[in-house]
PDB file of N, CA and C in Angstrom:
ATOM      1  N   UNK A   1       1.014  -6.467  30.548  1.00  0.00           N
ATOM      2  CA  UNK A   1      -0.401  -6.741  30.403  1.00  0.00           C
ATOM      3  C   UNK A   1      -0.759  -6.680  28.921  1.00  0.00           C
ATOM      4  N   UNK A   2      -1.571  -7.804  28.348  1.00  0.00           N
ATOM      5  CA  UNK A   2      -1.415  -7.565  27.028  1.00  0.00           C
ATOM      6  C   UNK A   2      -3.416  -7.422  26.934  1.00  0.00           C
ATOM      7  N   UNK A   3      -3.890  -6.653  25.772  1.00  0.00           N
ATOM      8  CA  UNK A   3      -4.852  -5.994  25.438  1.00  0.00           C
ATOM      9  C   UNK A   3      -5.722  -6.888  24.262  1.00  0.00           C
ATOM     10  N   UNK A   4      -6.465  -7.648  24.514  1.00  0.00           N
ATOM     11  CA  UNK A   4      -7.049  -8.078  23.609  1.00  0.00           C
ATOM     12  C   UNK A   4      -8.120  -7.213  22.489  1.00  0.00           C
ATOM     13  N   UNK A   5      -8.240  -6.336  23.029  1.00  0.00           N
ATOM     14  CA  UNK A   5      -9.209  -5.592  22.120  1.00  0.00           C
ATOM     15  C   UNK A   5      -8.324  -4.856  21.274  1.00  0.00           C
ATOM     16  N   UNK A   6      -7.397  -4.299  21.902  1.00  0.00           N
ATOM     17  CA  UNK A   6      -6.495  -3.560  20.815  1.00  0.00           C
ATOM     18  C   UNK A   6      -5.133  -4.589  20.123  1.00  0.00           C
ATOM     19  N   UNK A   7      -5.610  -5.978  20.238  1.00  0.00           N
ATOM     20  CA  UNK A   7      -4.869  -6.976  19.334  1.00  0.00           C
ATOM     21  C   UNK A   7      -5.531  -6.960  18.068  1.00  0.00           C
ATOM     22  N   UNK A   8      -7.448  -7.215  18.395  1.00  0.00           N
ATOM     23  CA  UNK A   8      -8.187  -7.582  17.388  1.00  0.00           C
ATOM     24  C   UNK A   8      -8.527  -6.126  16.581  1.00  0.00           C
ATOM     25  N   UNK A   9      -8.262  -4.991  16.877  1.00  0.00           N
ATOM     26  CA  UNK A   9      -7.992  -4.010  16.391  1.00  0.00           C
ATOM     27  C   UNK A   9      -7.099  -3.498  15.458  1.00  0.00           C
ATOM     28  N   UNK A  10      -5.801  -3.838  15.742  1.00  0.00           N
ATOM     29  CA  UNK A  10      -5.017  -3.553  14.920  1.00  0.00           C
ATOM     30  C   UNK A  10      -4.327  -4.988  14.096  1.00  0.00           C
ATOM     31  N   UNK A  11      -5.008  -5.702  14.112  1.00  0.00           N
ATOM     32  CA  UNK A  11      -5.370  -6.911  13.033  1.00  0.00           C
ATOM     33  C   UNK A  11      -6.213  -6.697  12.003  1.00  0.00           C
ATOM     34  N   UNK A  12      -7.626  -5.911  12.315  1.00  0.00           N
ATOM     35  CA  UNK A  12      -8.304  -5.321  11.577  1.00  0.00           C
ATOM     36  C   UNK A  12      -7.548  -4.362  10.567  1.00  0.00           C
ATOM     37  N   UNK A  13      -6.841  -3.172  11.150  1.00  0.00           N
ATOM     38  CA  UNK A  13      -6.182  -2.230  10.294  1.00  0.00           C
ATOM     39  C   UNK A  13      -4.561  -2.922   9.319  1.00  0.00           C
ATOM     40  N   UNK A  14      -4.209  -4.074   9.963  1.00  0.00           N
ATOM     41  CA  UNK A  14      -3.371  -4.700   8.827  1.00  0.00           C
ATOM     42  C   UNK A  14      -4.147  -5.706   7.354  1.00  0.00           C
ATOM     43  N   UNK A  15      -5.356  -5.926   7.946  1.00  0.00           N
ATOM     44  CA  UNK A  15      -6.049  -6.672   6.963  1.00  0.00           C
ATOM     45  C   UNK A  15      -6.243  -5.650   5.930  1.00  0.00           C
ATOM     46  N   UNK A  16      -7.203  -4.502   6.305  1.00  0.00           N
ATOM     47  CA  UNK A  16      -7.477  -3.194   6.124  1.00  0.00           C
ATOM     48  C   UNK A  16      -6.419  -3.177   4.486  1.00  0.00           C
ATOM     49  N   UNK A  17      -5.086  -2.831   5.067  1.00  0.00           N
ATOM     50  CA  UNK A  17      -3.965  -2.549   4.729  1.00  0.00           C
ATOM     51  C   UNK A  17      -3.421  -4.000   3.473  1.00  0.00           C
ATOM     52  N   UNK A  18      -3.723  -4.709   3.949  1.00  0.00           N
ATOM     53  CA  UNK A  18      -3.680  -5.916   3.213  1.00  0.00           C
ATOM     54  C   UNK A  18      -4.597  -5.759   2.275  1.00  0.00           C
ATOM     55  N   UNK A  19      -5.562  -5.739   1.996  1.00  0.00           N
ATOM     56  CA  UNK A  19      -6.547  -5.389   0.868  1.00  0.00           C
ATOM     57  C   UNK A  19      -6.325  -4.298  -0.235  1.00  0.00           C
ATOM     58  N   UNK A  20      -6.195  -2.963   0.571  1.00  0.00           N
ATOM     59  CA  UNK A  20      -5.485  -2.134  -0.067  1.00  0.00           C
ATOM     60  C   UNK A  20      -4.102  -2.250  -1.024  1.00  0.00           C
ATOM     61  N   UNK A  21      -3.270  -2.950  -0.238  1.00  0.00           N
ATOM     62  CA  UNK A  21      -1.953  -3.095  -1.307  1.00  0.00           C
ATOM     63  C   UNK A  21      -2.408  -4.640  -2.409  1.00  0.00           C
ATOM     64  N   UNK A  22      -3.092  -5.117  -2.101  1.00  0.00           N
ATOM     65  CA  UNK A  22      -3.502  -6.178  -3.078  1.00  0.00           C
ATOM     66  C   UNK A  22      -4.099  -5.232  -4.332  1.00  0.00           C
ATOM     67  N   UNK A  23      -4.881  -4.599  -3.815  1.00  0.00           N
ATOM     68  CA  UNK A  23      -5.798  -3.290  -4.955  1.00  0.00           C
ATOM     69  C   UNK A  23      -4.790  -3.063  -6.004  1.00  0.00           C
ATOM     70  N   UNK A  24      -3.111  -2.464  -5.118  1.00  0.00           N
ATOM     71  CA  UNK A  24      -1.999  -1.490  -6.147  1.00  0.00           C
ATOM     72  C   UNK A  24      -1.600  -2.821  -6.504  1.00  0.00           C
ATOM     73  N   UNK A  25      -1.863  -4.249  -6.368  1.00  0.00           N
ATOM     74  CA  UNK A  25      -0.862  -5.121  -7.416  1.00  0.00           C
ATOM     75  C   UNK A  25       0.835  -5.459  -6.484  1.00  0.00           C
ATOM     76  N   UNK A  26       0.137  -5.029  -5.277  1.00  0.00           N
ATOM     77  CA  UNK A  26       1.484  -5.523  -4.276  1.00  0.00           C
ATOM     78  C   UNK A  26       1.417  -6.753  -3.363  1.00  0.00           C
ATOM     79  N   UNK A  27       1.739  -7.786  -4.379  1.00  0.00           N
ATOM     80  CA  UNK A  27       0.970  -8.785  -3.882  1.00  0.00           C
ATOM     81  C   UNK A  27       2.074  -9.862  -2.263  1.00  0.00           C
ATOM     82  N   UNK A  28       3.159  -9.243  -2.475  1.00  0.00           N
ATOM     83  CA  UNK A  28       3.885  -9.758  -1.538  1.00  0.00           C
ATOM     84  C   UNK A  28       3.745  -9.179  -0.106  1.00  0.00           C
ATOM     85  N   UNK A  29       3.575  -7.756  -0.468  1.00  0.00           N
ATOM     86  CA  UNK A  29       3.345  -7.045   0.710  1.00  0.00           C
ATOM     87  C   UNK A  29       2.008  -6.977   1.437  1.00  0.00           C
ATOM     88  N   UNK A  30       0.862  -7.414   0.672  1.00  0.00           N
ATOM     89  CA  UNK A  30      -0.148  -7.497   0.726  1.00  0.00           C
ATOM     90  C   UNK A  30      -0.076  -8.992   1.609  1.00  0.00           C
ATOM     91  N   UNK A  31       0.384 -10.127   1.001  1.00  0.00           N
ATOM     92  CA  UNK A  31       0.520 -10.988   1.688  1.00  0.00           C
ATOM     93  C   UNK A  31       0.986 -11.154   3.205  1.00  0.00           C
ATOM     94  N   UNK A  32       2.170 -10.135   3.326  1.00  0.00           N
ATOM     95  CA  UNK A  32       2.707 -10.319   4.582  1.00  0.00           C
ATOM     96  C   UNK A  32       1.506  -9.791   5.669  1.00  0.00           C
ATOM     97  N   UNK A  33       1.228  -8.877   5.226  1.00  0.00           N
ATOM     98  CA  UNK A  33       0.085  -7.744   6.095  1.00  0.00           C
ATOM     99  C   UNK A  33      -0.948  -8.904   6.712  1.00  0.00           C
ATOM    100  N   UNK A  34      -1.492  -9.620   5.450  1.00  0.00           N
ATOM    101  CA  UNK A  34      -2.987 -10.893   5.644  1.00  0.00           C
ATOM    102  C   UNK A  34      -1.856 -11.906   6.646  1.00  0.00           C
ATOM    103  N   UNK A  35      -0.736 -12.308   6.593  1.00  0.00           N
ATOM    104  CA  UNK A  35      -0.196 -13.719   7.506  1.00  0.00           C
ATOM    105  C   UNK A  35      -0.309 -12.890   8.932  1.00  0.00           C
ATOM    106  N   UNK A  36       0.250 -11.767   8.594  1.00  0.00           N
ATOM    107  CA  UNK A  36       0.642 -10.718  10.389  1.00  0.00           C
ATOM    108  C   UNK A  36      -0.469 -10.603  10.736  1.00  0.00           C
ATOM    109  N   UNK A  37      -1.865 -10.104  10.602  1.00  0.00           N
ATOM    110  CA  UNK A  37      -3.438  -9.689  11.122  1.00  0.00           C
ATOM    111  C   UNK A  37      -3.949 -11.362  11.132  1.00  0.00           C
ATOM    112  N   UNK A  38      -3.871 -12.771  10.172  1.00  0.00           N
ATOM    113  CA  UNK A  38      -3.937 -13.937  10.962  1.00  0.00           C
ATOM    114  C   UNK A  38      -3.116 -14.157  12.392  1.00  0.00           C
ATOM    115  N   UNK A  39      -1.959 -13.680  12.148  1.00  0.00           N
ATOM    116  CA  UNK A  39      -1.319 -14.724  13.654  1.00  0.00           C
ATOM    117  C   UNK A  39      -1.615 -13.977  14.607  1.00  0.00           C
ATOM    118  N   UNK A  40      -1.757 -12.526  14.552  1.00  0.00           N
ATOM    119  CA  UNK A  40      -2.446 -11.429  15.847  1.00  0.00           C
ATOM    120  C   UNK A  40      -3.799 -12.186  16.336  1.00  0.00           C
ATOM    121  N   UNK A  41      -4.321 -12.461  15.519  1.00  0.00           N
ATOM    122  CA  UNK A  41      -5.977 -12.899  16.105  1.00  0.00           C
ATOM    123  C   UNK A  41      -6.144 -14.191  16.306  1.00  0.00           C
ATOM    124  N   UNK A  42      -5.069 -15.214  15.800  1.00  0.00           N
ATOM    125  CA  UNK A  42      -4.749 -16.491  16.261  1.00  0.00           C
ATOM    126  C   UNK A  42      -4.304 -16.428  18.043  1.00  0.00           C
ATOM    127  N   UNK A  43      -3.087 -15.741  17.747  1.00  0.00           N
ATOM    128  CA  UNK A  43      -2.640 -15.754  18.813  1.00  0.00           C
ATOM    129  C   UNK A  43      -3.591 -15.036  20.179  1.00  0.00           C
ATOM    130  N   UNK A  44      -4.347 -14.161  19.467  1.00  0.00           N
ATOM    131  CA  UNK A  44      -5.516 -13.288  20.539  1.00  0.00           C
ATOM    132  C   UNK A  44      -6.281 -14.652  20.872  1.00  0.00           C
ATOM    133  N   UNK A  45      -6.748 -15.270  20.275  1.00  0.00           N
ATOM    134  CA  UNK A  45      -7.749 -16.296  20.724  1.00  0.00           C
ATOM    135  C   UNK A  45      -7.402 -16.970  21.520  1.00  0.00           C
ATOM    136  N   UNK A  46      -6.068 -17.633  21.369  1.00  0.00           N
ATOM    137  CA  UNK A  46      -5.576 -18.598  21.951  1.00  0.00           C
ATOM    138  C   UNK A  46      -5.602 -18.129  23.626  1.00  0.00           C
ATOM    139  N   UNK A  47      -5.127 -16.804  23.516  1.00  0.00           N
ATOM    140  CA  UNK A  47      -4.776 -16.699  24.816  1.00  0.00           C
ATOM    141  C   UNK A  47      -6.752 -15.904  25.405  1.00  0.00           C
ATOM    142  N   UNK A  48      -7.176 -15.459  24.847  1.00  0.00           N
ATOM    143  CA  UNK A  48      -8.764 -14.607  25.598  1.00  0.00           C
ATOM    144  C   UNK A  48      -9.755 -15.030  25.060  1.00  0.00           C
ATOM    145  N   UNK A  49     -10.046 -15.599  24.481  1.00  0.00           N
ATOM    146  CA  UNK A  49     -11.178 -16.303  23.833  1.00  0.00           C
ATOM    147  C   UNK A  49     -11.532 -17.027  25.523  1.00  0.00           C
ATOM    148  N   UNK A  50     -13.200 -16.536  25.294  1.00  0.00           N
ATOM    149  CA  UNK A  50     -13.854 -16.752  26.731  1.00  0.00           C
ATOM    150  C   UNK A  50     -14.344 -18.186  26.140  1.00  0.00           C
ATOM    151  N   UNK A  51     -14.172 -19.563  27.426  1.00  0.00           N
ATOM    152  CA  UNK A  51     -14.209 -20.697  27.781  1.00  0.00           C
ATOM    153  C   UNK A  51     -15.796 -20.716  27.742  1.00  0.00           C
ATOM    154  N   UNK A  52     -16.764 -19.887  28.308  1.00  0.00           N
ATOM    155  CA  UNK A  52     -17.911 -20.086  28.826  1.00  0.00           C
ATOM    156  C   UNK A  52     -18.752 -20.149  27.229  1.00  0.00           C
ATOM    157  N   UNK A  53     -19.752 -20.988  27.964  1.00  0.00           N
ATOM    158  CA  UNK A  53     -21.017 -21.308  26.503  1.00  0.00           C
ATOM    159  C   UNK A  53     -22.288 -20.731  27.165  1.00  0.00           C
ATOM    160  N   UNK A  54     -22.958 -20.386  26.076  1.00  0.00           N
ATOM    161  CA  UNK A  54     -24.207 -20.144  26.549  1.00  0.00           C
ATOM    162  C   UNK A  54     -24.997 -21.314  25.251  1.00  0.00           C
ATOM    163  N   UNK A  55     -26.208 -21.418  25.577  1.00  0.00           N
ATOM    164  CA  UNK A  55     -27.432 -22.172  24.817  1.00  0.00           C
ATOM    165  C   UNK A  55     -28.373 -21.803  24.377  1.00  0.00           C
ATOM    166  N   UNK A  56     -28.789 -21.370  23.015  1.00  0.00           N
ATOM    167  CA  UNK A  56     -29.994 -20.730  22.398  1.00  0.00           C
ATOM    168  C   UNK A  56     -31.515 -21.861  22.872  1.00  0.00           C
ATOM    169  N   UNK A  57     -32.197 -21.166  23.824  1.00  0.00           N
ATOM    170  CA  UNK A  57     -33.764 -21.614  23.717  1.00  0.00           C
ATOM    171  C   UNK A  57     -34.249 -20.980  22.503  1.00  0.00           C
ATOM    172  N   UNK A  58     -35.169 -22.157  22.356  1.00  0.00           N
ATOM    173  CA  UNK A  58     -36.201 -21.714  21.684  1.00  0.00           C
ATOM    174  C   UNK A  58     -37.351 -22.325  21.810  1.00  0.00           C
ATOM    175  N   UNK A  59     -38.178 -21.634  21.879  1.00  0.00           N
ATOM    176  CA  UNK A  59     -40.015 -22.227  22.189  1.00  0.00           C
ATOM    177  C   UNK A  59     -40.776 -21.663  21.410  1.00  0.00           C
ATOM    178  N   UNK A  60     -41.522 -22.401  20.810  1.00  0.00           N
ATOM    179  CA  UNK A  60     -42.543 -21.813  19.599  1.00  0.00           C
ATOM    180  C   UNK A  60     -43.452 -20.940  20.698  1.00  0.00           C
ATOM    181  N   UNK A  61     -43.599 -19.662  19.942  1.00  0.00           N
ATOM    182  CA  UNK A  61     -44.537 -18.231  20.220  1.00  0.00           C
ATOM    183  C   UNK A  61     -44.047 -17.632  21.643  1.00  0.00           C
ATOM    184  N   UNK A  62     -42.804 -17.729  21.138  1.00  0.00           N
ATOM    185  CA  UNK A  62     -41.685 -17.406  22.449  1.00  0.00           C
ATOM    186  C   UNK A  62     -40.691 -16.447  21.889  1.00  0.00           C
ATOM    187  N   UNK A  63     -40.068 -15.805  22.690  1.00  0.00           N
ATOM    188  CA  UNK A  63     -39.110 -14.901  21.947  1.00  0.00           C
ATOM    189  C   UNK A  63     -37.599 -16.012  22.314  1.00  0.00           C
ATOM    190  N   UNK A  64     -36.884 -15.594  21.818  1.00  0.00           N
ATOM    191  CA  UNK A  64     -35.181 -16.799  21.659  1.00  0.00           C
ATOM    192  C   UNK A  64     -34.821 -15.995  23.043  1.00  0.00           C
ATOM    193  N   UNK A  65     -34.577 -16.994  24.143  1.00  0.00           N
ATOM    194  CA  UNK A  65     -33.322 -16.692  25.089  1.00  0.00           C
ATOM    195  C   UNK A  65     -32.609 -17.701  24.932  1.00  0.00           C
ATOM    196  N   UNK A  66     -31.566 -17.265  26.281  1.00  0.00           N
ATOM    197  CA  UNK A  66     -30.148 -18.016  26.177  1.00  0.00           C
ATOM    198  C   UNK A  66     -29.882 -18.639  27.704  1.00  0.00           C
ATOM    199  N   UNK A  67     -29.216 -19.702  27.766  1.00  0.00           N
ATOM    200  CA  UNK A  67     -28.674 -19.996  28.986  1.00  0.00           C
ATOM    201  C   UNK A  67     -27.295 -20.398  28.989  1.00  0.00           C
ATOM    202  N   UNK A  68     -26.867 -20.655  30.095  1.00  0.00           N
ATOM    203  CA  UNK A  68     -25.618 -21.002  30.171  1.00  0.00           C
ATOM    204  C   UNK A  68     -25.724 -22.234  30.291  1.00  0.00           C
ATOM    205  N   UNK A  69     -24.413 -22.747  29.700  1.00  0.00           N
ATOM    206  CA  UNK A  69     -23.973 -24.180  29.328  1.00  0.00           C
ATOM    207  C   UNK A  69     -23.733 -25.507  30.804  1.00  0.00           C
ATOM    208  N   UNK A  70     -23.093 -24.446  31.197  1.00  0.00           N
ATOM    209  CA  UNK A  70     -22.892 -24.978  32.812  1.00  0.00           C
ATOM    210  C   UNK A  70     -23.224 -23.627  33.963  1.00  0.00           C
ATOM    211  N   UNK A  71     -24.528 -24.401  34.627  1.00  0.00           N
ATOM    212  CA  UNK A  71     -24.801 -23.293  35.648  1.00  0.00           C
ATOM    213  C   UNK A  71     -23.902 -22.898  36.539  1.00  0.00           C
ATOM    214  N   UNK A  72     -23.719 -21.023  36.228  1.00  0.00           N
ATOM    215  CA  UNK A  72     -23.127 -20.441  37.224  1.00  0.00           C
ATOM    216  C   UNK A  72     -22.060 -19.795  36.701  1.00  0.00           C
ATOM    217  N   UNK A  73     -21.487 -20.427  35.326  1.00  0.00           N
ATOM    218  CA  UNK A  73     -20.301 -19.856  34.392  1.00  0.00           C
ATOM    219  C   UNK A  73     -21.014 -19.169  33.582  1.00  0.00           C
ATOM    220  N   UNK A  74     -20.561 -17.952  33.758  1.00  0.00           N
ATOM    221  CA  UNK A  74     -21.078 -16.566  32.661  1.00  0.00           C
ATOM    222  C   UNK A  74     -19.834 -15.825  32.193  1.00  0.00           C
ATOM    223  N   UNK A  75     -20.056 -15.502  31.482  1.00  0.00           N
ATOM    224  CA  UNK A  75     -19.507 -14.310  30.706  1.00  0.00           C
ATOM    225  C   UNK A  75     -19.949 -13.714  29.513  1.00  0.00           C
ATOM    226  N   UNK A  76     -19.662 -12.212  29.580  1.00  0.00           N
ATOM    227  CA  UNK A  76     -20.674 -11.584  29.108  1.00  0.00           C
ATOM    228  C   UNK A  76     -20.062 -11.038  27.499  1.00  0.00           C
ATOM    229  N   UNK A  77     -19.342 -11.950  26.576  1.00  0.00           N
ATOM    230  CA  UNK A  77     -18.083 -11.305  25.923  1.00  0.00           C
ATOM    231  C   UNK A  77     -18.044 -12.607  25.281  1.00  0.00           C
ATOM    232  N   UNK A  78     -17.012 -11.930  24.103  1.00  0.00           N
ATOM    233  CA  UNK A  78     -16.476 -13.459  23.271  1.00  0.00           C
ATOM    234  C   UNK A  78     -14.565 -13.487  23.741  1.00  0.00           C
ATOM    235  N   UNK A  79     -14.585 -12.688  23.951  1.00  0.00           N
ATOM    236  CA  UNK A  79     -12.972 -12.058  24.512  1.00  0.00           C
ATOM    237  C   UNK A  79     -12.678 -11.720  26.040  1.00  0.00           C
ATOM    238  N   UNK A  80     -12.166 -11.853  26.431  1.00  0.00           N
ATOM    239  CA  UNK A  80     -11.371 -11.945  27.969  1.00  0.00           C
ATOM    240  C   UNK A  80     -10.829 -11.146  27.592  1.00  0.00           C
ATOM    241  N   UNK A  81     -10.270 -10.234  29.044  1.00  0.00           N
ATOM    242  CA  UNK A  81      -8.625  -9.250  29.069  1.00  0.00           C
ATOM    243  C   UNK A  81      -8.236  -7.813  28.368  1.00  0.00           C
ATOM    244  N   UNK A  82     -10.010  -7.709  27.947  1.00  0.00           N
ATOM    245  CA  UNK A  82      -9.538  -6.078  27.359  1.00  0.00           C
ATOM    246  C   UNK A  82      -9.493  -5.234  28.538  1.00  0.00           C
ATOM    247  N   UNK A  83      -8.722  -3.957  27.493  1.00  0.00           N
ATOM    248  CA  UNK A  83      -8.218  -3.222  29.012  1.00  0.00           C
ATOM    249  C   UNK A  83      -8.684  -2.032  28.124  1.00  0.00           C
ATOM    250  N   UNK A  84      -9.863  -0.672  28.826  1.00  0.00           N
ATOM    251  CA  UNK A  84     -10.439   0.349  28.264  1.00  0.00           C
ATOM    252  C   UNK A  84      -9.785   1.516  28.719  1.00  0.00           C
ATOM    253  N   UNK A  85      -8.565   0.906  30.403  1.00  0.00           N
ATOM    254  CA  UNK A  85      -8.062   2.097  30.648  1.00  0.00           C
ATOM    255  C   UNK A  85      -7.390   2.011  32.042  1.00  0.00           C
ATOM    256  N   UNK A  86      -5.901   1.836  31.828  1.00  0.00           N
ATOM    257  CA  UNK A  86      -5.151   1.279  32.844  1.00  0.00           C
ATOM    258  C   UNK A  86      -4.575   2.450  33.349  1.00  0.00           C
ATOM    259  N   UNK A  87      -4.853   3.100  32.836  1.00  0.00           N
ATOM    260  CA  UNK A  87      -3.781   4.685  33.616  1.00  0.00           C
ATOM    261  C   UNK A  87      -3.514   4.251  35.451  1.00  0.00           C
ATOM    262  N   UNK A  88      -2.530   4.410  35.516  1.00  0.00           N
ATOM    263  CA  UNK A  88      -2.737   4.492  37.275  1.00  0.00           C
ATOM    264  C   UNK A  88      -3.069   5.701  37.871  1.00  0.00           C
ATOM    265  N   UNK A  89      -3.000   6.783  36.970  1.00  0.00           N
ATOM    266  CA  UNK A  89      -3.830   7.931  37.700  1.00  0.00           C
ATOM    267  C   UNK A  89      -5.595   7.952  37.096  1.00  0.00           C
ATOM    268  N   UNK A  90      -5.736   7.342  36.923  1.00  0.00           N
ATOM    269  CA  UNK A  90      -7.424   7.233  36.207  1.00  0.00           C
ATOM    270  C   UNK A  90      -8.461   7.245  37.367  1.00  0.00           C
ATOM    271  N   UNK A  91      -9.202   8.272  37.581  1.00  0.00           N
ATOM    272  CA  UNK A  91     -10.344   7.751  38.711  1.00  0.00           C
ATOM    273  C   UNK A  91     -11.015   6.806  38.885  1.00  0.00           C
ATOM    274  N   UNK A  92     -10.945   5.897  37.477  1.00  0.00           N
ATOM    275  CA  UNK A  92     -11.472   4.376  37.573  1.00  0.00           C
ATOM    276  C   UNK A  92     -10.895   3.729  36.198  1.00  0.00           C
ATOM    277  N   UNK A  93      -9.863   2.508  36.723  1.00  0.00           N
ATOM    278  CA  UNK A  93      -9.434   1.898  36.283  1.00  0.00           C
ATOM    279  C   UNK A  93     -10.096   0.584  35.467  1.00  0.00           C
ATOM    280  N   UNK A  94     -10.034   0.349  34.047  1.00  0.00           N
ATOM    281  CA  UNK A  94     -10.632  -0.994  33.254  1.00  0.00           C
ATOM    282  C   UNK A  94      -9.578  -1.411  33.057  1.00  0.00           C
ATOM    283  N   UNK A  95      -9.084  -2.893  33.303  1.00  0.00           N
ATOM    284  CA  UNK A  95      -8.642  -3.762  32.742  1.00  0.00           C
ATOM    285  C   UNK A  95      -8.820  -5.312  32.840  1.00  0.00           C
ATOM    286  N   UNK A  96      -8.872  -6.069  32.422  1.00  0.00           N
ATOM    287  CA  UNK A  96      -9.099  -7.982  32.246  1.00  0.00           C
ATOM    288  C   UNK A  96     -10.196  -7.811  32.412  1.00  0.00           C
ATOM    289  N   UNK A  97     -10.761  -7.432  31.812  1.00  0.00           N
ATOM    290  CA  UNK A  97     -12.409  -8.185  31.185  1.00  0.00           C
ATOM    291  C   UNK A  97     -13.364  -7.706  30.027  1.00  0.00           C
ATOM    292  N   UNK A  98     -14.494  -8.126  29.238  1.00  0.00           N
ATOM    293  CA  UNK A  98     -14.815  -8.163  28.674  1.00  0.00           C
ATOM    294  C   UNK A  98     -14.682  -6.517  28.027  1.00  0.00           C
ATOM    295  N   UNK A  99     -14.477  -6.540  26.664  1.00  0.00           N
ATOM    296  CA  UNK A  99     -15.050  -4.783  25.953  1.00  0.00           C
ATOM    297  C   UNK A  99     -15.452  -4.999  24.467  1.00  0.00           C
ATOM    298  N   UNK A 100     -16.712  -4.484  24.779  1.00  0.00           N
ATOM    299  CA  UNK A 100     -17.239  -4.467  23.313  1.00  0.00           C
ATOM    300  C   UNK A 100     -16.786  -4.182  22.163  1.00  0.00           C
ATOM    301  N   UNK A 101     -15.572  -3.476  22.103  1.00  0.00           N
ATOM    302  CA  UNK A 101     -14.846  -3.355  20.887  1.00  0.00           C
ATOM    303  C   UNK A 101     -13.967  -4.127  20.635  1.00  0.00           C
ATOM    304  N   UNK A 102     -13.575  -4.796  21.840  1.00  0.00           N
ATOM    305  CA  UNK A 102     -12.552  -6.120  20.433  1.00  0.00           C
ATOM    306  C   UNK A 102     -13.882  -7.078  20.408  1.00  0.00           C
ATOM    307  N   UNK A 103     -14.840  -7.478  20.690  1.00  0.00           N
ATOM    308  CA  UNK A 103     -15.857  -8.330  20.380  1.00  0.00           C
ATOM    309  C   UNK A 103     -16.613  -7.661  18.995  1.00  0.00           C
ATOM    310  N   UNK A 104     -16.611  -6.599  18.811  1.00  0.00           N
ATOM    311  CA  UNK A 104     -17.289  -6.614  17.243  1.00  0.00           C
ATOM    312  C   UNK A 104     -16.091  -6.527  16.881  1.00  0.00           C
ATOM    313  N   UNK A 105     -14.910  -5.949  16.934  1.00  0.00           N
ATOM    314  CA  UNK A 105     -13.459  -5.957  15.738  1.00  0.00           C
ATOM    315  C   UNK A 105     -13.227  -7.727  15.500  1.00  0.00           C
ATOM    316  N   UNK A 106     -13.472  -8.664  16.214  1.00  0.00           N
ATOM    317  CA  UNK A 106     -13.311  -9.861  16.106  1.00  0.00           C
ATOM    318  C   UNK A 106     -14.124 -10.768  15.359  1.00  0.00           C
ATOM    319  N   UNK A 107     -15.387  -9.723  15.348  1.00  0.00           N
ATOM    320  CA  UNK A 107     -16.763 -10.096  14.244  1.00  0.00           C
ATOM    321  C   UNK A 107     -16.533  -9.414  13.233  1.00  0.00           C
ATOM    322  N   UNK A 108     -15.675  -8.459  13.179  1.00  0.00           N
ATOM    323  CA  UNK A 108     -15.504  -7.709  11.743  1.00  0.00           C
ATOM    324  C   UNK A 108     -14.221  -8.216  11.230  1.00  0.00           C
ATOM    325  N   UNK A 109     -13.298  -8.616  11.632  1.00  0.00           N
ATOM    326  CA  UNK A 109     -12.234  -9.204  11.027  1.00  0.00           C
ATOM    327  C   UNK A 109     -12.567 -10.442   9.835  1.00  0.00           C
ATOM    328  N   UNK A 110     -13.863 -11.100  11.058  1.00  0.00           N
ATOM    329  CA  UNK A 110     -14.039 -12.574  10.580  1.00  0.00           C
ATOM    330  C   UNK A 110     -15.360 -12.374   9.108  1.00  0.00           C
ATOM    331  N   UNK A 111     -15.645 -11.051   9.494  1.00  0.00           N
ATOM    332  CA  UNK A 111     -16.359 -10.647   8.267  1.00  0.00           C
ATOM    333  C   UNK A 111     -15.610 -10.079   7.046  1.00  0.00           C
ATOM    334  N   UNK A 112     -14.641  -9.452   7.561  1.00  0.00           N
ATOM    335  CA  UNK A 112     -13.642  -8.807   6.448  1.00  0.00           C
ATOM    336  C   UNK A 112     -13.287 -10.321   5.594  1.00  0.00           C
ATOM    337  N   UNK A 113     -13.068 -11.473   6.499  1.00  0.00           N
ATOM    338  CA  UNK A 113     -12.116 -12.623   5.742  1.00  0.00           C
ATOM    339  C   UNK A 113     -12.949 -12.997   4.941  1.00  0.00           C
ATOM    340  N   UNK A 114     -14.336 -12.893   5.265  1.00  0.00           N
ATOM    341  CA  UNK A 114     -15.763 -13.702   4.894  1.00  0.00           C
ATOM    342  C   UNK A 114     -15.378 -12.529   3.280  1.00  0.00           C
ATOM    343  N   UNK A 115     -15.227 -11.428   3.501  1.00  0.00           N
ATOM    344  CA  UNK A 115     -16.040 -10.514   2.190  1.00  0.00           C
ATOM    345  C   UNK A 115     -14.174 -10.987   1.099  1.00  0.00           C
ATOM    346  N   UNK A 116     -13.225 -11.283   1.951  1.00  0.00           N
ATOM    347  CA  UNK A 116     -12.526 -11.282   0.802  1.00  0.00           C
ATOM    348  C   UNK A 116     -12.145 -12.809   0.379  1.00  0.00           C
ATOM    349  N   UNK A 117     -13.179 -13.812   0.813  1.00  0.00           N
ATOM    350  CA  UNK A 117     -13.459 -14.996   0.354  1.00  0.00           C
ATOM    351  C   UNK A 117     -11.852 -15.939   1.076  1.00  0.00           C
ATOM    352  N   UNK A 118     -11.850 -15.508   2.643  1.00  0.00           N
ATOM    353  CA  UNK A 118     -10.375 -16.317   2.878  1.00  0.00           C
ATOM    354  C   UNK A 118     -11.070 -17.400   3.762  1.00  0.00           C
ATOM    355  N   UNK A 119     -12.279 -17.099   4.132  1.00  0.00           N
ATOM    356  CA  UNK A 119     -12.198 -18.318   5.075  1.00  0.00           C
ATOM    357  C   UNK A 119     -12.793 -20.047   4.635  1.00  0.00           C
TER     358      UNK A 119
END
């Protein structure tokens, strides 16, 4: 079972890590770190990146809602397949579906790339 939240997670902490050794002037190692935290979150997308759209309304002296793209397809996530807690002894088991932490680590990655001018 593979974990999308803790893909876009520890993509984060190689970027992290990637920045840092760029800092000491390690620019090869630094490099490898930025290609490895791209193909983690490439490859995360490819496979959990949620299909479903939603649609920004907007109506003047209205507050902004949203609808879905095609009625009846929801999802509540930008990511599919996180798992918060598979233990088989767990009194309640999370796994394959949406978790808020690889959905902001996936907004913070894409912000990390934004602040170090990669995208």
């Amino acid at each position: 079972m593979r974990d999308s939240s803790a893909g876009v997670i520890a993509a984060n902490g190689m970027l992290i890590l990637s920045q840092a050794l760029a800092g000491l002037s390690q620019l090869a190692l630094s490099s490898h770190f930025l290609q490895e935290a791209l193909a983690i979150v490439r490859d995360t997308l490819d496979y959990a990146l949620a299909p479903e759209e939603a649609r920004l309304i907007t109506i003047p002296d209205q507050p902004i809602s949203a609808e879905e793209a095609v009625p009846g397809s929801r999802f509540d996530g930008l990511m599919k397949y996180g798992t918060a807690n598979n233990n088989a002894d767990a009194r309640k088991r999370y796994s394959n579906h949406g978790l808020v932490y690889g959905d902001y680590y996936l907004v913070s990655f894409g912000n990390r790339l934004l602040s170090m001018c990669l995208c």
